[in-house]
Structures are given as C-alpha cells and as structure tokens.
Protein backbone atom coordinates (compact mmCIF):
# COMPACT_ATOMS: atom_id res chain seq x y z
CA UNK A 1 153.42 153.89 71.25
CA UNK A 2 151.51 150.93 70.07
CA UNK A 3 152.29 147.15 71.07
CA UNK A 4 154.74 145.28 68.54
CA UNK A 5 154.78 142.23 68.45
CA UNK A 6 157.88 140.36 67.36
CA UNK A 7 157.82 137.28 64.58
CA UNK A 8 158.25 135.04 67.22
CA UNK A 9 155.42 135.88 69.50
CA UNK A 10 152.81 136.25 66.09
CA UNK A 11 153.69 134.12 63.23
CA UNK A 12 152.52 135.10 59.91
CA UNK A 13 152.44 132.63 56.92
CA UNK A 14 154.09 134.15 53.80
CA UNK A 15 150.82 134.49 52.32
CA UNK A 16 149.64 137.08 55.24
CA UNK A 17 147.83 134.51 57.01
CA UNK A 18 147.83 133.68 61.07
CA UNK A 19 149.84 130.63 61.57
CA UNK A 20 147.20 127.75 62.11
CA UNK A 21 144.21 129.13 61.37
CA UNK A 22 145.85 130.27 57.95
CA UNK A 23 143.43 132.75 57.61
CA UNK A 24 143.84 136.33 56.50
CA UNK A 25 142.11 138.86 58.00
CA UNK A 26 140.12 140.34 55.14
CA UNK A 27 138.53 136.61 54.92
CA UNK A 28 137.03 137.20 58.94
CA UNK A 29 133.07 138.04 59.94
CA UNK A 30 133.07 139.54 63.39
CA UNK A 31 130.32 137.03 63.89
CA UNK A 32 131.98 133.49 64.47
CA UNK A 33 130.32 130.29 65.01
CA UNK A 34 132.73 127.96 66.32
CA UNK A 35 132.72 123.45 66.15
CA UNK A 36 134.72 121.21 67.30
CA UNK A 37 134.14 118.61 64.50
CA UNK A 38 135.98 119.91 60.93
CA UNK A 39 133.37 118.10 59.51
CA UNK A 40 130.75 120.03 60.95
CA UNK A 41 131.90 123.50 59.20
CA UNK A 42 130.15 122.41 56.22
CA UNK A 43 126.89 121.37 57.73
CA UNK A 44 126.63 124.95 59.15
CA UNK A 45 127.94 126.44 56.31
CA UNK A 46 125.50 124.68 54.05
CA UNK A 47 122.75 127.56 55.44
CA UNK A 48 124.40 129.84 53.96
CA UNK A 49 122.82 131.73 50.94
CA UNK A 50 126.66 133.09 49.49
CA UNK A 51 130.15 131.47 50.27
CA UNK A 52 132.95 133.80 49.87
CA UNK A 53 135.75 131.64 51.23
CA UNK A 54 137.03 128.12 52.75
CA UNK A 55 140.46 127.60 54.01
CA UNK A 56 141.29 124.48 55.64
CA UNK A 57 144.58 123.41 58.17
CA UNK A 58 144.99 120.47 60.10
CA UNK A 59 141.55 120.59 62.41
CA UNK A 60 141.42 124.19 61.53
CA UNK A 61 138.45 124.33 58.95
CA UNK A 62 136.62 127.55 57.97
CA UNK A 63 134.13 129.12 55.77
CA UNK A 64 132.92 132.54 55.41
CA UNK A 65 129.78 133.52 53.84
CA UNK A 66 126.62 135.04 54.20
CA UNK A 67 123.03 133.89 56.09
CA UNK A 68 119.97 136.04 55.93
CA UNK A 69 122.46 139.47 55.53
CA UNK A 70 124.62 138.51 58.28
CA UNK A 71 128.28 137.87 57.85
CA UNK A 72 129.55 134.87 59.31
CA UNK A 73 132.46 132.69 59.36
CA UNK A 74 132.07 129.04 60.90
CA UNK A 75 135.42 127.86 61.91
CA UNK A 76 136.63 124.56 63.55
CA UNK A 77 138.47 124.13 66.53
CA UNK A 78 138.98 120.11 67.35
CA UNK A 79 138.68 119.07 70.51
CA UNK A 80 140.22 121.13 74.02
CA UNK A 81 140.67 123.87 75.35
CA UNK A 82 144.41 124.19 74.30
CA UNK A 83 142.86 124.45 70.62
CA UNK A 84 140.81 127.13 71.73
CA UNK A 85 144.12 129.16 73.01
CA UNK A 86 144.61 129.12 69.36
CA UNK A 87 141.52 129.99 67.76
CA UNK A 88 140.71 132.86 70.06
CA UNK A 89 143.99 134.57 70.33
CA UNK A 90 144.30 134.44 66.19
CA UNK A 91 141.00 135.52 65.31
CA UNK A 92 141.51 138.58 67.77
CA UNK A 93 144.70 138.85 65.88
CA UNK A 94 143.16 139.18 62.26
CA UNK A 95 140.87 141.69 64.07
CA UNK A 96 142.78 143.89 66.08
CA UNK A 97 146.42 143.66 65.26
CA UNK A 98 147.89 145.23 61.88
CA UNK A 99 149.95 142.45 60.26
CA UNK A 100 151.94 144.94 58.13
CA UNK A 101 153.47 146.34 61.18
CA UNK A 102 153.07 144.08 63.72
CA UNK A 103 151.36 146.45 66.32
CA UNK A 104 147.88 146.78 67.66
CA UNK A 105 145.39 148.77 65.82
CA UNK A 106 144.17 151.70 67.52
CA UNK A 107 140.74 150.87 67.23
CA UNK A 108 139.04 147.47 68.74
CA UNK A 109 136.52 145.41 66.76
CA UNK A 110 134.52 143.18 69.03
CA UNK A 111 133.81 139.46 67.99
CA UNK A 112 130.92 137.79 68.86
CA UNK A 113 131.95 133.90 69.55
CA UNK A 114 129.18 131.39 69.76
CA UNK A 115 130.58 127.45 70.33
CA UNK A 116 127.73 124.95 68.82
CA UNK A 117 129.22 121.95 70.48
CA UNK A 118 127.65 118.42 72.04
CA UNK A 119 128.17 117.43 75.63
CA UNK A 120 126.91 115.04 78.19
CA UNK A 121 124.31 115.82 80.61
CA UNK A 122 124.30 115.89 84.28
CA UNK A 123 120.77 116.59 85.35
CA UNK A 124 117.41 114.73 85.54
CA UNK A 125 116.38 118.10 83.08
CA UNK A 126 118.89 117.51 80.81
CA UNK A 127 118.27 114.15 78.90
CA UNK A 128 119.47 113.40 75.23
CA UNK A 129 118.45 116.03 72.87
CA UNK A 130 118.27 118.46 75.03
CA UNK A 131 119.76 122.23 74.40
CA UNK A 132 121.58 123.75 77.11
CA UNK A 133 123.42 127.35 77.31
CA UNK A 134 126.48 128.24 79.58
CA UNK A 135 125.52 130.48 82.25
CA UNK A 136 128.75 130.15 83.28
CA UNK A 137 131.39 127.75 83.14
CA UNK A 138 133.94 126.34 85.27
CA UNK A 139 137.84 125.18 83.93
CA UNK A 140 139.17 122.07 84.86
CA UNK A 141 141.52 122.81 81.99
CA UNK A 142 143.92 125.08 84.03
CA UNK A 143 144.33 127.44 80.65
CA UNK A 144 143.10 130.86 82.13
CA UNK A 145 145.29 130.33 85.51
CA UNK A 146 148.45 131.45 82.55
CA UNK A 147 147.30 134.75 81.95
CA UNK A 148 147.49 138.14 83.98
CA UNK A 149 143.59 139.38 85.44
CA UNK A 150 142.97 135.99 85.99
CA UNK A 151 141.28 136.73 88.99
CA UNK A 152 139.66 140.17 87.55
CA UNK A 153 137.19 138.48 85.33
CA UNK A 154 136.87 134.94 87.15
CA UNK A 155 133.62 134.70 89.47
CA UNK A 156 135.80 134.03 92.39
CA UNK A 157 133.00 133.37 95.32
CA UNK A 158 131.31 130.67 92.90
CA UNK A 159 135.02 129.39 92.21
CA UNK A 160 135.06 129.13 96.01
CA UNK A 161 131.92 127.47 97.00
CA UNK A 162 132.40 125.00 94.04
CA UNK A 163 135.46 123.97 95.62
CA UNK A 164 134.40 123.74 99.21
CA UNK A 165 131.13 121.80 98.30
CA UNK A 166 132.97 118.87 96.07
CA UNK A 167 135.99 118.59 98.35
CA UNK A 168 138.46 119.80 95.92
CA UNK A 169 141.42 117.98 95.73
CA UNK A 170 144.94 120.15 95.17
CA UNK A 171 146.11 117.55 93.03
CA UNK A 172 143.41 117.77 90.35
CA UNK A 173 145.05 121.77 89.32
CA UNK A 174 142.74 125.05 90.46
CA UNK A 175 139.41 124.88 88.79
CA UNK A 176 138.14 128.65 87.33
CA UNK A 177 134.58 129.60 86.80
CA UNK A 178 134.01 132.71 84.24
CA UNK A 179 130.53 133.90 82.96
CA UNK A 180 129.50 133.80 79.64
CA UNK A 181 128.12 136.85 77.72
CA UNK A 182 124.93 137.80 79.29
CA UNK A 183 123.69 139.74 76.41
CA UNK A 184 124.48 137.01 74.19
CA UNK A 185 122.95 134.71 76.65
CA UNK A 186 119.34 136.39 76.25
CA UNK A 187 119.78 136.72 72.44
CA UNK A 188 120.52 133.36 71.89
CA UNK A 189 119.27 130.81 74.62
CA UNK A 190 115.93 132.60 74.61
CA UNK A 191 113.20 130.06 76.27
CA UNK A 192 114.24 126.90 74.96
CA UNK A 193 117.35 125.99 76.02
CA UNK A 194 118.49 125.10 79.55
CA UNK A 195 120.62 127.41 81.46
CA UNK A 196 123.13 126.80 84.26
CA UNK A 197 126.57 125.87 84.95
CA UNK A 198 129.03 123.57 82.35
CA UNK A 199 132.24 122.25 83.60
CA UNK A 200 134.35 122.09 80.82
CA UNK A 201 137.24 119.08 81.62
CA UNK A 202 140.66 118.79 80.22
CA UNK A 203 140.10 115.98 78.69
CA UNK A 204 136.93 112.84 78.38
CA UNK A 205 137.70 109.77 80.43
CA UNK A 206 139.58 110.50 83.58
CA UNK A 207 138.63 114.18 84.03
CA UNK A 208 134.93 113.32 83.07
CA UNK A 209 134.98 110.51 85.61
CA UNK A 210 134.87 107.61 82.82
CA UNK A 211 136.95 105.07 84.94
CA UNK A 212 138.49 102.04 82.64
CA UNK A 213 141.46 101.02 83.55
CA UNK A 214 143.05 103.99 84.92
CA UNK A 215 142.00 104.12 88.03
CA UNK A 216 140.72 107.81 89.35
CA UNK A 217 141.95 110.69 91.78
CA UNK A 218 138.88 111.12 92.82
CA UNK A 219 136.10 108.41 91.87
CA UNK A 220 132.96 110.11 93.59
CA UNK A 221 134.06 113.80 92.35
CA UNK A 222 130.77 113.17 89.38
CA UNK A 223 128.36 112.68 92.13
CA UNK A 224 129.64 115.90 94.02
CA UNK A 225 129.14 117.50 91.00
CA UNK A 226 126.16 116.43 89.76
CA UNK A 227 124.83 117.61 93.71
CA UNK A 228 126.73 121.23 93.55
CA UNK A 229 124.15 124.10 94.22
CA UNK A 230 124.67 127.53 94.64
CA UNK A 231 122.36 130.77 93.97
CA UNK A 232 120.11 128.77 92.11
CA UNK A 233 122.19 127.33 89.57
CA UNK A 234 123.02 123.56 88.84
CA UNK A 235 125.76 121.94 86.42
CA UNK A 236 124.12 121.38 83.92
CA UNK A 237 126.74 119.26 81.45
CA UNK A 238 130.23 118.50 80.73
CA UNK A 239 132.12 119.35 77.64
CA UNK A 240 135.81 120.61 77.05
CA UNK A 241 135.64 123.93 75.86
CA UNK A 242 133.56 126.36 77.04
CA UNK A 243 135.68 127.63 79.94
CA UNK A 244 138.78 129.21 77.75
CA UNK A 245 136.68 130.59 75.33
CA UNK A 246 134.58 132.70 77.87
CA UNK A 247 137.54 133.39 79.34
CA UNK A 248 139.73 134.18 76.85
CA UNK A 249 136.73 136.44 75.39
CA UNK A 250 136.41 138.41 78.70
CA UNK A 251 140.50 138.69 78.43
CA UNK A 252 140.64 140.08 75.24
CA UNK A 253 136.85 141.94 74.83
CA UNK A 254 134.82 139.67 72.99
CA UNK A 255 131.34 138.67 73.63
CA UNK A 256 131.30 134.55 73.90
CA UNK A 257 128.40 131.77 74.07
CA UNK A 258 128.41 128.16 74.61
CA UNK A 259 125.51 126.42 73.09
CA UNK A 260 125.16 122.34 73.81
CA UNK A 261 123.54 119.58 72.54
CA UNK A 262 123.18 116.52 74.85
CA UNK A 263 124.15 113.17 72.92
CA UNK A 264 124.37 111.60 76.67
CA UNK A 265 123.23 111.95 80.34
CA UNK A 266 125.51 110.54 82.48
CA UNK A 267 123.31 109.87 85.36
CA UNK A 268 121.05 107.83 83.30
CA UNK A 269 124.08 105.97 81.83
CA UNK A 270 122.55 106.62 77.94
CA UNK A 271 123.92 108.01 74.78
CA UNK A 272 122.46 108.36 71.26
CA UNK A 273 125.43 108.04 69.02
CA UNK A 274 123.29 109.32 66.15
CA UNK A 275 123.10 113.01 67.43
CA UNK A 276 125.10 113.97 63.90
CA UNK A 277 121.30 114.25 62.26
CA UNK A 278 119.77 116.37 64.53
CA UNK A 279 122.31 118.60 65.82
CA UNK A 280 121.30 120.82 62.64
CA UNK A 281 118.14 122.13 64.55
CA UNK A 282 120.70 123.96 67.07
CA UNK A 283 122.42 125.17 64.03
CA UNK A 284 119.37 126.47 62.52
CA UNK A 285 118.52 128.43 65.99
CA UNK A 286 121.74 130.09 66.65
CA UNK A 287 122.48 131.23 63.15
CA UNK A 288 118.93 132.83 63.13
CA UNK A 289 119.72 134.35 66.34
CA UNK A 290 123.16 135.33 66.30
C-alpha cells in the first residue's frame, strides 16, 4: 500500500500548491537551479529564451522557463540550511507525491539540484572571484543528524578525522560530512572551478568565527580548519547551505551540486562587496552545463 500522508504532515494551499514554495507541481523542471538571494531568480532567469511561470512567497521566489531546450526552474531559498529543509522536501513533493491522494507515486522522478551561491574563501587558491565546487561538504548545521540513514549516506571516516584533527568540541553539536553528486560534479565543475571540501555553518558570525562582541566557543577553530587535510582534499570555503542539500538529496534520491563564488577570503581578511556584477559568469556556466 502506498505512503499517505496526512494534511498535517503535507500542507497543500487551496489552490493545489505546496505550502511555502506555493508552487504546483505541473509548474516544476526536474532541473533546479537554486539562490539564496530572491533577487537573484531574475538575474538567472533573465537567460532564459521562454518564461512559462513566476510565483513568489516570502523568500520563496521562482521562475520556470526554458534555456537552450532545457527546462529549468530557478527557485530561491534565503539564507540556511533550515530553508533548505523546505525547499528540498517540497520540490520532491511536487515530484513524487500525488497531491490528489496524498500518497507516493509509484514511480520516482529524479531532480537534479545545483545551488549557485557566494561564500568566503579559506585557501591561498581560493581568492575573490574565484569558482569553487563541493566535493563534499561538512554540516555544522546539525539538520541531517534528524533524519533516519543518517549515518548510511554520511562519509563517516572523513566525519571522523575532521573531528579529531580540529579538536572538536561537544558543545558546538556533531558536525556531518556528505558528498555531493559526483556525476554532477564532472558535468558541471569541469576544469575551472576549484574542488574540495565546504563547511557549510549554521549561521555567519559566531559559527564562521567572525568574533564581535560575542565572544567564541572556540576562537582558533578557523585556523584548525583552514589547516584540516585528509586524502588530498582541503576546505576550500564557508557558506550555509550546501551540507542539507547534499544530504537531503542523497536522503530522498536526487542528484545535488554546490557551485560558489568567492566575494571574500578570510585568511587574507578581503571582500569585494560588488560580487552582484559578476556572479552572472557562474550563472552563464552552470546553466550551459546543467
């Protein structure tokens, strides 16, 4: 017998939409770029050559249309990975559950989820401008630690070594580290984007290690970081996303890619506060190669 799921668990709008995303699923590509900025949906979506649709909630922005015969919606998330809890688990619910009858359809569609985001860098390699790709990514967030086969698709021996090499402190909540789609990794990062490890944080003072006047848990956890090392891979940059949506994509059998630019490398204590004009040559890339 197939799942049902009960009005309180999946809450449908009265117009057949998801609850925050308000989208229906009819108005879903299974190729989904994702922002943080609501602003940003239209700078992607101005690439397109046909718009079919644009629905707008709260941070939740989204259009659907079409670029060089592909199919793709651009939707918003804000900022966290508690908004990406939302996005993810409603978009695979306009995919893969029937909202007429509230059960699962018997068929899965697999989304392919690509995050065009900004982030600070950690690395000499990795100064303003630069794009990186998530290799993998490790959670300060805590989000995947709530779900069952948490420990099925986490990368459990990096998880491990990450911890014993910065001194983990209990306090601070379990840090996860999940890889991002390796397919979608070659298809998209190609040869010109850096590739490594990005820590996404639960939020962008205190768990970033900005110190102003709250003092921190841990103030030399940025330089442990920035020294981590294992099989070759580095951390490459911070941001505050990328671990729940690879994650939540392995969870639920999507295919998932963080894509940064770097507005600021935190070992060289710059930022360029002007990245808003030139993050549109990382949209260009991954909407050619997604």
């Amino acid at each position: 017998m197939a799942k049902y799921f009960a009005e309180s668990e999946l809450i449908i709008n009265e117009d057949g939409s998801c609850f925050h995303l308000h989208l229906r699923p009819e108005q879903v590509a299974d190729k989904v770029i994702l922002v943080g900025d609501p602003g940003r949906v239209a700078l992607v979506a101005s690439h397109f050559e046909e718009k079919e649709c644009e629905v707008s909630s709260r941070e939740f922005h989204a259009i659907t249309g079409t670029y060089q015969g592909k199919r793709i919606t651009v939707q918003s998330t804000g900022i966290g990975c508690d908004n990406i809890d939302i996005v993810v688990n409603e978009l695979d619910a306009l995919k893969n559950i029937d909202f007429k009858t509230r059960t699962e359809k018997p068929e899965h569609t697999t989304l392919t989820l690509v995050r065009i985001g900004t982030c600070g860098g950690l690395q000499p390699e990795c100064p303003e401008g630069t794009f990186v790709a998530s290799q993998k990514s490790i959670g300060f967030d805590g989000l995947i630690n709530f779900y069952a086969r948490r420990n099925e698709i986490c990368d459990l021996e990096t998880e491990a070594e990450f911890k014993r090499q910065v001194k983990w402190i209990d306090q601070i909540g379990n840090p996860y580290c999940v890889d991002n789609n390796k397919e979608l990794l070659e298809q998209i990062a190609a040869d010109d984007m850096v590739r490594g490890i990005t820590i996404a944080c639960g939020g962008f003072y205190g768990p970033q290690g900005r110190e102003l006047r709250a003092p921190l848990a841990d103030p030399e956890l940025n330089a442990k970081i920035e020294a981590f090392e294992y099989k070759g891979l580095r951390v490459n940059n911070f941001e505050m996303e990328s671990s729940a949506l690879a994650g939540l994509s392995l969870l639920l059998g999507h295919k998932a890619l963080t894509c940064c630019m770097v507005i600021a490398n935190r070992r060289a204590k710059r930022a360029n506060t002007g990245y808003k004009s030139t993050i549109d040559n990382l949209i260009k890339v991954v909407l050619d190669r997604i």
